[in-house]
C-alpha atoms as a PDB file:
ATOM      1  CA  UNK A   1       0.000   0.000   0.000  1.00  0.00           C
ATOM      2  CA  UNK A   2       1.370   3.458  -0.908  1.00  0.00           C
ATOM      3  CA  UNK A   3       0.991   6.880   1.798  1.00  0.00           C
ATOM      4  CA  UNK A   4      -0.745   8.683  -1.175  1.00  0.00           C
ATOM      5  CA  UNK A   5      -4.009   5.852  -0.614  1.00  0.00           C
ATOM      6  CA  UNK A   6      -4.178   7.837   2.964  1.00  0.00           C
ATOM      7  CA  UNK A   7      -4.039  11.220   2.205  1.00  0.00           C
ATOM      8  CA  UNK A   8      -6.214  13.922   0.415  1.00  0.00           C
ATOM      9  CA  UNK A   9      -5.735  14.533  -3.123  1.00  0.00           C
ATOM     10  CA  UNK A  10      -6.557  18.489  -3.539  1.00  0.00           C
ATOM     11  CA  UNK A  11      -3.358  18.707  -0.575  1.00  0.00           C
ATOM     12  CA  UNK A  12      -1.600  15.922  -2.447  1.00  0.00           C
ATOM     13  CA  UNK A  13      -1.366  17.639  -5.664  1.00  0.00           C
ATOM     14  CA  UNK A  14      -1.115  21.120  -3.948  1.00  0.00           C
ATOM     15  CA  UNK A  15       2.200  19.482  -2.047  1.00  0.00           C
ATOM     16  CA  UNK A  16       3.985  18.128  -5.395  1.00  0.00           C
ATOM     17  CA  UNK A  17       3.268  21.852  -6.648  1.00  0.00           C
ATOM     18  CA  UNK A  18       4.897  23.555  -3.826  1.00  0.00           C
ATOM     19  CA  UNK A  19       7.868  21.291  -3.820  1.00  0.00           C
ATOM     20  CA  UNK A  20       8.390  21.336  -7.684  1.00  0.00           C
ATOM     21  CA  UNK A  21       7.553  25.374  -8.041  1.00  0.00           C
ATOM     22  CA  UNK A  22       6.247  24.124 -11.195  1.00  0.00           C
ATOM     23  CA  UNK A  23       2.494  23.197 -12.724  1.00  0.00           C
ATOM     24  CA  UNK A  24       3.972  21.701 -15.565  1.00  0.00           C
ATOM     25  CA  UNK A  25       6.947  19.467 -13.713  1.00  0.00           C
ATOM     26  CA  UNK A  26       4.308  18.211 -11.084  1.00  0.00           C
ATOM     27  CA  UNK A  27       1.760  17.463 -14.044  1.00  0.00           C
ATOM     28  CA  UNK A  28       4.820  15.187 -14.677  1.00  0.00           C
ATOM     29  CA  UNK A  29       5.768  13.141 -11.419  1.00  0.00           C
ATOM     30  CA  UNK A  30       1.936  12.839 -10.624  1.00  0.00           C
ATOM     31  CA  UNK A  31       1.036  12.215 -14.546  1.00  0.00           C
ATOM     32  CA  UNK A  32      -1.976  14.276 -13.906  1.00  0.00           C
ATOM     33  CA  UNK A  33      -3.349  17.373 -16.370  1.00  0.00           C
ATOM     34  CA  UNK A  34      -2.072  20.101 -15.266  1.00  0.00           C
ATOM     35  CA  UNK A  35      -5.712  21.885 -15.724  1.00  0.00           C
ATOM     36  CA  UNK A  36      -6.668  19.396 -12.931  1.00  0.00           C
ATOM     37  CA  UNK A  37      -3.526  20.549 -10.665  1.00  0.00           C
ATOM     38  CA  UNK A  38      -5.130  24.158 -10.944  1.00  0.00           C
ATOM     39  CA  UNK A  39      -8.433  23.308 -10.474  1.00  0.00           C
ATOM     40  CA  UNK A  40      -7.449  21.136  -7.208  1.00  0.00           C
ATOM     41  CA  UNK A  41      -5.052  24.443  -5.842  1.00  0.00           C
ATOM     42  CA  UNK A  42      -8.235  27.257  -6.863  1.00  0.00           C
ATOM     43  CA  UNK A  43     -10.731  24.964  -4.569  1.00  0.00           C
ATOM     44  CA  UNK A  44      -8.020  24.940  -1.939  1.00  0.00           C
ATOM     45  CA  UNK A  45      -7.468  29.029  -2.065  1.00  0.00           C
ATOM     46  CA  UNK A  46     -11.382  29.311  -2.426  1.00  0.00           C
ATOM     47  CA  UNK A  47     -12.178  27.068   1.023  1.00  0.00           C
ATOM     48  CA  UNK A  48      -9.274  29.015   2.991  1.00  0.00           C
ATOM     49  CA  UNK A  49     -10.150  32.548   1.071  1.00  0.00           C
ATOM     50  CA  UNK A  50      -6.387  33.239   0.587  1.00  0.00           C
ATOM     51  CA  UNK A  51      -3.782  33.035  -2.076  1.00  0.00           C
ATOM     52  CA  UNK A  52      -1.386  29.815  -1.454  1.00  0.00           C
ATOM     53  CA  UNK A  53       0.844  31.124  -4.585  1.00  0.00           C
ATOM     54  CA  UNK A  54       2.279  33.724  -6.706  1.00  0.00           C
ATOM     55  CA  UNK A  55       2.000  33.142 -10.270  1.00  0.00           C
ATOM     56  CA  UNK A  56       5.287  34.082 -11.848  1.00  0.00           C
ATOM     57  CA  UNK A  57       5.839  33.306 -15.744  1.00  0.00           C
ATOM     58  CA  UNK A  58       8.869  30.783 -14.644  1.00  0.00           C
ATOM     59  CA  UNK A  59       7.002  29.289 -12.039  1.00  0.00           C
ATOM     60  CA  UNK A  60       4.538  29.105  -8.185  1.00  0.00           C
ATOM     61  CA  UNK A  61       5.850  30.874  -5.619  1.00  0.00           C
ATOM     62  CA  UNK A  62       4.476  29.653  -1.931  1.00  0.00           C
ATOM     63  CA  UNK A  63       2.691  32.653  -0.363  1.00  0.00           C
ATOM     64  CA  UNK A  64       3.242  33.014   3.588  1.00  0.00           C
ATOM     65  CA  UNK A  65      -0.041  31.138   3.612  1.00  0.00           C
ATOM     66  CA  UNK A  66       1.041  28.548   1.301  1.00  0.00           C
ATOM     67  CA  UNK A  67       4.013  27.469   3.346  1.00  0.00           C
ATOM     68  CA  UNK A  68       2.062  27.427   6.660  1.00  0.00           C
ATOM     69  CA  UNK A  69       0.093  25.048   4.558  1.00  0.00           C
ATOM     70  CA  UNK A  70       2.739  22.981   2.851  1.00  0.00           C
ATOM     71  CA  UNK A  71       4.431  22.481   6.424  1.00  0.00           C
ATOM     72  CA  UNK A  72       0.963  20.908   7.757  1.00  0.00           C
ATOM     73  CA  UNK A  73       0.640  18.764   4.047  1.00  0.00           C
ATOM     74  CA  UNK A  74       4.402  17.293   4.874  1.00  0.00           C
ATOM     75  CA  UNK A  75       3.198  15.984   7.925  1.00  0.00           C
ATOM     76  CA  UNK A  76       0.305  14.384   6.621  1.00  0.00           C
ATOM     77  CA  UNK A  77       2.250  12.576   4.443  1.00  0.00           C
ATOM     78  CA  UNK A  78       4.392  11.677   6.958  1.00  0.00           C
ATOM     79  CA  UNK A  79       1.931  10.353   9.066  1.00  0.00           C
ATOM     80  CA  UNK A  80       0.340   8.589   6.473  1.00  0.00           C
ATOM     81  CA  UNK A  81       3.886   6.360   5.969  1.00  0.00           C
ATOM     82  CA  UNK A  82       4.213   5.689   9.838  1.00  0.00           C
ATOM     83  CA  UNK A  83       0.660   4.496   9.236  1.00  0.00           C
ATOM     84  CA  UNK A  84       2.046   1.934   6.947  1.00  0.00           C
ATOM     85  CA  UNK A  85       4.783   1.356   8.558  1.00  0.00           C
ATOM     86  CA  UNK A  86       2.944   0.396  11.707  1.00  0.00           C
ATOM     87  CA  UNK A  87       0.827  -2.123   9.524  1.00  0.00           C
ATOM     88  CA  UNK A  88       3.683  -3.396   8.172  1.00  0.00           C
ATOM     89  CA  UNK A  89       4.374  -3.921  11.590  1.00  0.00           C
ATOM     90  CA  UNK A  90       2.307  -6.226  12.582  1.00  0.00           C
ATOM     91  CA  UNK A  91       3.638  -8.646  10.083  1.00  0.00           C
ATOM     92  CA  UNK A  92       7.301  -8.475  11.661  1.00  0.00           C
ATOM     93  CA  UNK A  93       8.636  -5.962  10.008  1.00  0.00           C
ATOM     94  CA  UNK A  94       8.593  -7.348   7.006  1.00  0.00           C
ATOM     95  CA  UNK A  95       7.487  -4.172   5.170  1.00  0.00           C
ATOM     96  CA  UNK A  96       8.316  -1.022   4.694  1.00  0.00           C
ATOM     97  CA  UNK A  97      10.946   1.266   3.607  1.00  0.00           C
ATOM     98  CA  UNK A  98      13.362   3.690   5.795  1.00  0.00           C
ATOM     99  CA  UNK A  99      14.596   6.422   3.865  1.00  0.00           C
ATOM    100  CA  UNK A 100      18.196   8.050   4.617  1.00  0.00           C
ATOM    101  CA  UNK A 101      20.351  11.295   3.770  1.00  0.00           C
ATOM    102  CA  UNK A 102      23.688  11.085   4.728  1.00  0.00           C
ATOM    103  CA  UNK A 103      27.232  13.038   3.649  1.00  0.00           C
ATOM    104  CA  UNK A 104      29.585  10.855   1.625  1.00  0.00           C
ATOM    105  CA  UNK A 105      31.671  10.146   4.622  1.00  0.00           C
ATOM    106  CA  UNK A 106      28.964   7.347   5.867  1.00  0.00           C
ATOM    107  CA  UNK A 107      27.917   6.575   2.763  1.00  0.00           C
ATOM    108  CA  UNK A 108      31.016   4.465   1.347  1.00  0.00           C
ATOM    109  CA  UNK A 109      31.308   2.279   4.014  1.00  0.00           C
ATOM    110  CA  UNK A 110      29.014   2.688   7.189  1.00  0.00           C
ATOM    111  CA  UNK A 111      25.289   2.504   5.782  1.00  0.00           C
ATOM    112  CA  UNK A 112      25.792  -0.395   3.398  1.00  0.00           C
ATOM    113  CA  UNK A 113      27.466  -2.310   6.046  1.00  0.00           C
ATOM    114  CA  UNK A 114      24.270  -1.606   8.331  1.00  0.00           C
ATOM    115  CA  UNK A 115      21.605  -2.119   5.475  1.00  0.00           C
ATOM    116  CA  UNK A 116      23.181  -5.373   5.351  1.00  0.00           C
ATOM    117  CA  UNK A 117      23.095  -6.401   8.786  1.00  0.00           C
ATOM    118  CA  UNK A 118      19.628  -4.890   8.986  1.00  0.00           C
ATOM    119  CA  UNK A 119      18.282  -6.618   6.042  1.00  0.00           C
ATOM    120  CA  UNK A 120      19.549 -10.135   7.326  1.00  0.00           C
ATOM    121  CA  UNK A 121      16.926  -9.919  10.094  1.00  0.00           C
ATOM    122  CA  UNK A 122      14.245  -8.100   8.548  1.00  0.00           C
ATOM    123  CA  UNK A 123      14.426  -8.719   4.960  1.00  0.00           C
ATOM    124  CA  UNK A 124      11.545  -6.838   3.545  1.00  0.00           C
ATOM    125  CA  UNK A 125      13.073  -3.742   4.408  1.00  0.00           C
ATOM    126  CA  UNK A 126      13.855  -1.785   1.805  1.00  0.00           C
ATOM    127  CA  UNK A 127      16.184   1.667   1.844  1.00  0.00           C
ATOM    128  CA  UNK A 128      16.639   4.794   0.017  1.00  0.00           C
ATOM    129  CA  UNK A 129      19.880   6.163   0.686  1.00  0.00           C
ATOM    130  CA  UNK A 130      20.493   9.964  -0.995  1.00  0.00           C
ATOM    131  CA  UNK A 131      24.244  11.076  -0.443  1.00  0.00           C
ATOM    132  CA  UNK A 132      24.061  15.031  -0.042  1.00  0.00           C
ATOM    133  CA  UNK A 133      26.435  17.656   0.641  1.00  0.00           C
ATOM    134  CA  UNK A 134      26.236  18.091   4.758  1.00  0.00           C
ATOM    135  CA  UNK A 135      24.590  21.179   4.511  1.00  0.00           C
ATOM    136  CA  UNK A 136      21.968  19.645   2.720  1.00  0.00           C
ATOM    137  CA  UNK A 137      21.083  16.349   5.053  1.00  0.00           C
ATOM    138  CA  UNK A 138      19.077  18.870   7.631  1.00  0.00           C
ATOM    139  CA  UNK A 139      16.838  20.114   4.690  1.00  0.00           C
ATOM    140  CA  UNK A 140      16.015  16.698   3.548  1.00  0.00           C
ATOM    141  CA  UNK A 141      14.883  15.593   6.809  1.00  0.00           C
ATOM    142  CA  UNK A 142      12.938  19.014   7.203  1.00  0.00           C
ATOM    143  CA  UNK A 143      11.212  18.373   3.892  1.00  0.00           C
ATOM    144  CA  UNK A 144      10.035  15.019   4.431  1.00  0.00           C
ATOM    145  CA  UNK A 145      12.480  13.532   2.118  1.00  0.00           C
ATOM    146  CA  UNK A 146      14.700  11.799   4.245  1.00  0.00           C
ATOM    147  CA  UNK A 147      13.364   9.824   7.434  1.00  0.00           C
ATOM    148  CA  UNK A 148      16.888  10.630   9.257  1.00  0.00           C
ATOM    149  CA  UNK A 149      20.041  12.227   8.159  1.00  0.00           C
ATOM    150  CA  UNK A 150      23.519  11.461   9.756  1.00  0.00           C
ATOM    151  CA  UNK A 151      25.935  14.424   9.311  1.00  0.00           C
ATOM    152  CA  UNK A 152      28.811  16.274  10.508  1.00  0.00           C
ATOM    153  CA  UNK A 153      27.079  19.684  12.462  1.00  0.00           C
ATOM    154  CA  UNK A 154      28.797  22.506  14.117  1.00  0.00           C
ATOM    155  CA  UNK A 155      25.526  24.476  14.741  1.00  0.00           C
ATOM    156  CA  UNK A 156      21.854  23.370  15.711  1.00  0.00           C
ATOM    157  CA  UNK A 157      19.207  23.658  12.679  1.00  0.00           C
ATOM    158  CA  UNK A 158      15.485  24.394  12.689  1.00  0.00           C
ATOM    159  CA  UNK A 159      12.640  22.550  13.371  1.00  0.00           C
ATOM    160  CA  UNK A 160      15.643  19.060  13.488  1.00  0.00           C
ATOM    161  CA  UNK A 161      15.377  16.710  16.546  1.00  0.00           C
ATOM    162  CA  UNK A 162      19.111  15.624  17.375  1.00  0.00           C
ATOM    163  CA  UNK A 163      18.470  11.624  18.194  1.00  0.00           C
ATOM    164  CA  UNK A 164      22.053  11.085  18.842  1.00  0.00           C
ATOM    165  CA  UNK A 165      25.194  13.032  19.023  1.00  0.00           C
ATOM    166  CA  UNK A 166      29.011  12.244  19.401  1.00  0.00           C
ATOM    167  CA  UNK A 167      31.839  14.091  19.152  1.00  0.00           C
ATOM    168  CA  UNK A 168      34.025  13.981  15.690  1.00  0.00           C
ATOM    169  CA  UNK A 169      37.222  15.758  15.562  1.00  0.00           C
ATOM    170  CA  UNK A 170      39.214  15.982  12.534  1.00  0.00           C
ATOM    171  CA  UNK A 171      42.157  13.392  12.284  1.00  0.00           C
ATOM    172  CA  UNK A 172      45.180  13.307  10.238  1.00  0.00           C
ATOM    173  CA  UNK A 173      45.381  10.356   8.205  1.00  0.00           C
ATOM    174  CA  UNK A 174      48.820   8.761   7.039  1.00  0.00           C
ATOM    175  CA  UNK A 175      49.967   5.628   5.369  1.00  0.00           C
ATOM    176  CA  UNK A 176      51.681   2.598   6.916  1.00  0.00           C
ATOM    177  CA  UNK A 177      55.546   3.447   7.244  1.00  0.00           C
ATOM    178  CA  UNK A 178      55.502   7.282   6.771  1.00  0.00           C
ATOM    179  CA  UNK A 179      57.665   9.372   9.194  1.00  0.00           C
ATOM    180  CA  UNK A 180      54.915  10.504  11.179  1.00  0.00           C
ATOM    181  CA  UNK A 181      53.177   7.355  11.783  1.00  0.00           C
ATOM    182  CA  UNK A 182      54.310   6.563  14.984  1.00  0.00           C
ATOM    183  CA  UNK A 183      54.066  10.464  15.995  1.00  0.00           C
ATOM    184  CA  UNK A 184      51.088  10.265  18.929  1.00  0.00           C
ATOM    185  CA  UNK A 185      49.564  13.804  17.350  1.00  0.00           C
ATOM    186  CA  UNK A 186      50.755  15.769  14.541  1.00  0.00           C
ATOM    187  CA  UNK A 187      49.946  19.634  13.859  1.00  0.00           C
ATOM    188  CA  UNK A 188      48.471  21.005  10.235  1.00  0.00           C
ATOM    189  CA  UNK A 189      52.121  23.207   9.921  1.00  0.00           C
ATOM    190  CA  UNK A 190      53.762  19.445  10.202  1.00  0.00           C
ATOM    191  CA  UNK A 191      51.488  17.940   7.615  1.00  0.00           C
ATOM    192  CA  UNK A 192      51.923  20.193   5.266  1.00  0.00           C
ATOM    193  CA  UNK A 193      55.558  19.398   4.545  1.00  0.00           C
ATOM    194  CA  UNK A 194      54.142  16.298   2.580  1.00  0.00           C
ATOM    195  CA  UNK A 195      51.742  15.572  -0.010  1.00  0.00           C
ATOM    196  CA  UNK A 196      48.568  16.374   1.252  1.00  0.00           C
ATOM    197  CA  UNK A 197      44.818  15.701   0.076  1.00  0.00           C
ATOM    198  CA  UNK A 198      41.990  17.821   1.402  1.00  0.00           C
ATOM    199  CA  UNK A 199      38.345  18.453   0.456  1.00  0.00           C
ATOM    200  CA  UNK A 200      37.147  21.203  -1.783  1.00  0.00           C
ATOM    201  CA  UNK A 201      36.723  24.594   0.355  1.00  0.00           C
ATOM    202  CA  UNK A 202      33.165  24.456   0.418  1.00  0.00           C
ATOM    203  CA  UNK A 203      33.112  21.394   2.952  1.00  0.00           C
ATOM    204  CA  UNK A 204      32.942  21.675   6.538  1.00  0.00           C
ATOM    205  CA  UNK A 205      35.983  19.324   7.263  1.00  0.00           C
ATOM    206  CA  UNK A 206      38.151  21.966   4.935  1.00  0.00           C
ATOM    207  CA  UNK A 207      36.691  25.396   6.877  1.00  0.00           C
ATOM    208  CA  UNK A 208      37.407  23.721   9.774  1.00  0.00           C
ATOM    209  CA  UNK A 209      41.625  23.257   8.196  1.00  0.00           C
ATOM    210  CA  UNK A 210      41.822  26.711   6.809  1.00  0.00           C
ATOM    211  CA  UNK A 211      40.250  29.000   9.862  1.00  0.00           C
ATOM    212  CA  UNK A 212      43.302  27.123  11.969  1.00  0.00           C
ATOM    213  CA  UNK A 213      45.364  27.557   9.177  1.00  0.00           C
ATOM    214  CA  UNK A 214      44.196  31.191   8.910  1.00  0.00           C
ATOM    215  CA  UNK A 215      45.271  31.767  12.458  1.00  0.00           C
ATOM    216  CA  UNK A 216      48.277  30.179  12.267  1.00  0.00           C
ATOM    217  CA  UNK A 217      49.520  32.445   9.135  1.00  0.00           C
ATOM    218  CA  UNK A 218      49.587  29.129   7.254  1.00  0.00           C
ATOM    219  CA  UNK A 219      49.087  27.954   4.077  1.00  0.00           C
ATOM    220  CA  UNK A 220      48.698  24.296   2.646  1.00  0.00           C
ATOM    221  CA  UNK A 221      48.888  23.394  -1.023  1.00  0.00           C
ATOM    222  CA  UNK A 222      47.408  19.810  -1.534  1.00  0.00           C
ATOM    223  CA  UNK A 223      48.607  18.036  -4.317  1.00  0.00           C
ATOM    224  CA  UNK A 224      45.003  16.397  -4.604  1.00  0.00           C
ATOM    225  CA  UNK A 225      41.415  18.063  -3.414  1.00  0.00           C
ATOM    226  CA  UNK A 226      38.325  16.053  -3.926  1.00  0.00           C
ATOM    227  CA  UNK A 227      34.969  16.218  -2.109  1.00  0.00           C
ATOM    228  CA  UNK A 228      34.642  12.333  -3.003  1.00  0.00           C
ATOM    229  CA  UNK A 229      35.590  10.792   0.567  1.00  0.00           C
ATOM    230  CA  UNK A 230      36.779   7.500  -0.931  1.00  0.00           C
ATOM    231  CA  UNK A 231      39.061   9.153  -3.066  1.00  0.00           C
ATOM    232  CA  UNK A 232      41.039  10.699  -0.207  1.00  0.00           C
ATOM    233  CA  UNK A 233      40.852   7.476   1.601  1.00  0.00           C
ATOM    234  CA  UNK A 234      42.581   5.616  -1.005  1.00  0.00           C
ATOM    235  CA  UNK A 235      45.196   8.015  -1.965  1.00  0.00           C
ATOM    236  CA  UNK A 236      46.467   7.995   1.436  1.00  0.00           C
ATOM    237  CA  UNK A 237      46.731   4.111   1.276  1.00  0.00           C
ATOM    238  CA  UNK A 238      48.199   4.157  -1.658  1.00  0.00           C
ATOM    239  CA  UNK A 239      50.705   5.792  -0.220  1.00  0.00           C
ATOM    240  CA  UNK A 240      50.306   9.789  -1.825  1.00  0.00           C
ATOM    241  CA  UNK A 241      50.736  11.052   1.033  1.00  0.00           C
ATOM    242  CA  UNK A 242      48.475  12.489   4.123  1.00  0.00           C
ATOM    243  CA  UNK A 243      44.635  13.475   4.310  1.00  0.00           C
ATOM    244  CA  UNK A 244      42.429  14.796   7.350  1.00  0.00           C
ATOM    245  CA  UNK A 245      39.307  12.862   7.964  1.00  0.00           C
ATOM    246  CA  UNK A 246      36.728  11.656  10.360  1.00  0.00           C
ATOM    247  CA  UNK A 247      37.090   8.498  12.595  1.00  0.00           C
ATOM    248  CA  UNK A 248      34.246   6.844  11.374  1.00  0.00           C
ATOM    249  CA  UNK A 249      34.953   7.532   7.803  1.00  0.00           C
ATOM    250  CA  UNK A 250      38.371   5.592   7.841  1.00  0.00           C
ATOM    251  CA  UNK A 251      37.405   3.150  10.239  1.00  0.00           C
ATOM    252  CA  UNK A 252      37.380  -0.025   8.374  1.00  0.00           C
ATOM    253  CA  UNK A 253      40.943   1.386   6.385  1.00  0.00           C
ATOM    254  CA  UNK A 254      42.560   1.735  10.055  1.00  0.00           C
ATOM    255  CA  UNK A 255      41.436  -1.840  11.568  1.00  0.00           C
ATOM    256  CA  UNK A 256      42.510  -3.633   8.203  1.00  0.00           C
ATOM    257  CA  UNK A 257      46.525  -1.445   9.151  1.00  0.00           C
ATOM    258  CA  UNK A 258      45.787   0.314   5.855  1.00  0.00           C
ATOM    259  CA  UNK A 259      46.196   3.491   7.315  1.00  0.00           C
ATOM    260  CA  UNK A 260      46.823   5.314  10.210  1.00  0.00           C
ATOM    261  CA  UNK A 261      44.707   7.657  12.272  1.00  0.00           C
ATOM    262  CA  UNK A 262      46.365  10.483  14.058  1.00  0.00           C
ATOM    263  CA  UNK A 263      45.249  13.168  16.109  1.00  0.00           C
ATOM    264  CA  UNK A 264      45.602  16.931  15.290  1.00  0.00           C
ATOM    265  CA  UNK A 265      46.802  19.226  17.580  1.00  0.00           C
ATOM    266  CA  UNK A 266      46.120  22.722  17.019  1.00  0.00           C
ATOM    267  CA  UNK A 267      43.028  24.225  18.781  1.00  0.00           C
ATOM    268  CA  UNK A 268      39.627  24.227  16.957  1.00  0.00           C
ATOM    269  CA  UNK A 269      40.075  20.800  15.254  1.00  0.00           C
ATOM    270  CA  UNK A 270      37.537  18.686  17.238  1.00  0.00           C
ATOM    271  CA  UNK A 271      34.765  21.738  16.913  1.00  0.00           C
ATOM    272  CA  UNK A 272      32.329  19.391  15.139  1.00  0.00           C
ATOM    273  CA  UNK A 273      30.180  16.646  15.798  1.00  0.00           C
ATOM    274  CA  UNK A 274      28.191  13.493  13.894  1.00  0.00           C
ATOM    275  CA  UNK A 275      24.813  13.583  14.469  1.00  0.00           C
ATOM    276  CA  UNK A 276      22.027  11.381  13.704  1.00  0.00           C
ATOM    277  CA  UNK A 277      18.961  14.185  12.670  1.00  0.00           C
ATOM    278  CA  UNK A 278      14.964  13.809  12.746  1.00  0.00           C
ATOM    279  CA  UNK A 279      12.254  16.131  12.532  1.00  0.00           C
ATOM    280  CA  UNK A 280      11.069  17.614  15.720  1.00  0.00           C
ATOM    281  CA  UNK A 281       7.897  16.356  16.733  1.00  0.00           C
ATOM    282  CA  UNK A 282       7.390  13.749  13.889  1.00  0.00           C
ATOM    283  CA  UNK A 283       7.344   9.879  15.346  1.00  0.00           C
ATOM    284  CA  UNK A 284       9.492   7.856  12.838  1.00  0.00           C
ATOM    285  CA  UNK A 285       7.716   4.863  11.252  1.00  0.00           C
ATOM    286  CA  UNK A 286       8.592   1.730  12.586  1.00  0.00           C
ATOM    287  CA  UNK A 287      11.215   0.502  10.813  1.00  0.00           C
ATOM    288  CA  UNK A 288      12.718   4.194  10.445  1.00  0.00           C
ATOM    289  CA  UNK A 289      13.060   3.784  13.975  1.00  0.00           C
ATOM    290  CA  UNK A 290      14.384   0.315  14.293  1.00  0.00           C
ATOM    291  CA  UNK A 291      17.388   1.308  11.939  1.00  0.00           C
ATOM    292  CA  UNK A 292      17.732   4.545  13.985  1.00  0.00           C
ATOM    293  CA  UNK A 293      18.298   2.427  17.191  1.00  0.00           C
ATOM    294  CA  UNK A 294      20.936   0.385  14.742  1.00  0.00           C
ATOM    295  CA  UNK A 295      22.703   3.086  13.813  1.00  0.00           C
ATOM    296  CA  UNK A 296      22.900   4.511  17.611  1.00  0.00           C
ATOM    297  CA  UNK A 297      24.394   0.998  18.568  1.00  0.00           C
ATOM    298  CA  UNK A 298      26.942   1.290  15.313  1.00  0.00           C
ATOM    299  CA  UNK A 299      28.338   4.455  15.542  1.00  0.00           C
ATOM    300  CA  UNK A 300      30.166   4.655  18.903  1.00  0.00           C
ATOM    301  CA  UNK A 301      31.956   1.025  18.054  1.00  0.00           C
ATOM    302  CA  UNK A 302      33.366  -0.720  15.467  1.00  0.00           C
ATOM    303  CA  UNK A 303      31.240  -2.061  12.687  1.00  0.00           C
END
């Protein structure tokens, strides 16, 4: 059974509108006239006696009214999937889907490992994973799109319910046999006299290396800058040279002795931490929330 079986059609098709900012791109998803779209959004601004868009040539713009509106529509949807998701439920969780937006860092290694393990035990489970830029995982949660996001955060974000938080500092990583691999710390002024891979400036891990190294008078030159996490990962085990990561992201590379994990020195390097994100007030369908409880046993250990 699908959520849209549960839910009205005049706030279905006024939802799809609001999210697409387009008559003619929701006719598409919902293959439904777009004459019918309009007629379904003019009986909705007749019953409430107020405009829910501006009508620009390029597209609908959600009035104030509009958004109060599309805030209460996302939560009917929402509540129409735990619906299902209870159901599905009461066959043993044997149904159901548990959608997930996550940075790239967990989404190499961490979350197919766990929709594994999950899967082995509840096999009708199935998973959406999107893999988003970190600024981005608190908006898909917010919009409905995501059932949790796990991200790096430095700050708190509207209307998101933090279900589980730990502490993720920024390590240096550095292959096998390199001089600094039996250092017990290493500083970003150190690292910087080798090859060095780092993430593209836009990331949080690389603000995070350049305010230091903006103190510090510093300046690093990588040799390699990619905001693929794997790629970093393996150049460093190749042996290229150095990179800064998370722990959890080069967890499996560090208990296989692929590479090693060091940590960083200079103040303002551990001013981050992973979070697992929900919406506030929403109750997570049931197998949303049985993978949430997963990934709160997963994270702290080894996996």
């Amino acid at each position: 059974m699908r959520a849209q079986l549960l839910q009205d059609t005049a706030l279905r098709y006024f939802l799809e509108v609001a999210q697409s900012g387009s008559l003619t791109e929701a006719s598409a998803r919902l293959h439904v006239a777009a004459s019918a779209l309009s007629r379904q959004i003019a009986g909705l601004e007749s019953q409430l006696g107020i405009p829910l868009f501006e009508r620009h040539p390029r597209g609908m713009v959600l009035t104030a009214a509009g958004e109060i509106l599309a805030t209460h529509a996302r939560r009917t949807v929402l509540d129409a999937e735990r619906a299902l998701g209870e159901i599905g439920a009461l066959q043993g969780l044997r149904a159901g889907q548990v959608r997930l937006a996550t940075s790239d860092a967990f989404a190499n290694e961490l979350v197919p490992r766990l929709c594994v393990e999950f899967q082995r035990t509840h096999a009708g489970i199935q998973f959406e994973v999107q893999s988003l830029p970190t600024a981005q995982v608190p908006d898909a949660v917010r919009s409905g799109t995501a059932d949790i996001g796990l991200c790096f955060s430095r700050a708190p974000h509207k209307d998101i319910e933090v279900a589980y938080r730990q502490t993720a500092p920024v390590l240096a990583l550095v292959p096998p046999g390199h001089p600094l691999a039996d250092a017990a710390s290493v500083t970003l002024a150190r690292m910087g006299q080798y090859p060095l891979a780092l993430p593209p400036p836009e990331t949080t891990i690389r603000q995070m290396v350049d305010i230091v190294c903006s103190r510090q008078g510093l300046q690093l030159t990588p040799v390699l800058v990619s905001n693929h996490a794997k790629t970093m990962l393996n150049f460093v085990a190749n042996g290229g040279g150095l990179s800064v990561s998370s722990e959890i992201a080069a967890r499996h590379l560090v208990a296989a002795g692929a590479i090693v994990a060091l940590p960083i020195s200079d103040q303002g390097m551990d001013l981050r931490d992973l979070e697992l994100q929900t919406l506030a007030g929403r109750s997570l369908p049931v197998a949303a929330q049985a993978f949430l409880d997963l990934l709160k046993e997963r994270l702290p250990g080894r996996w």
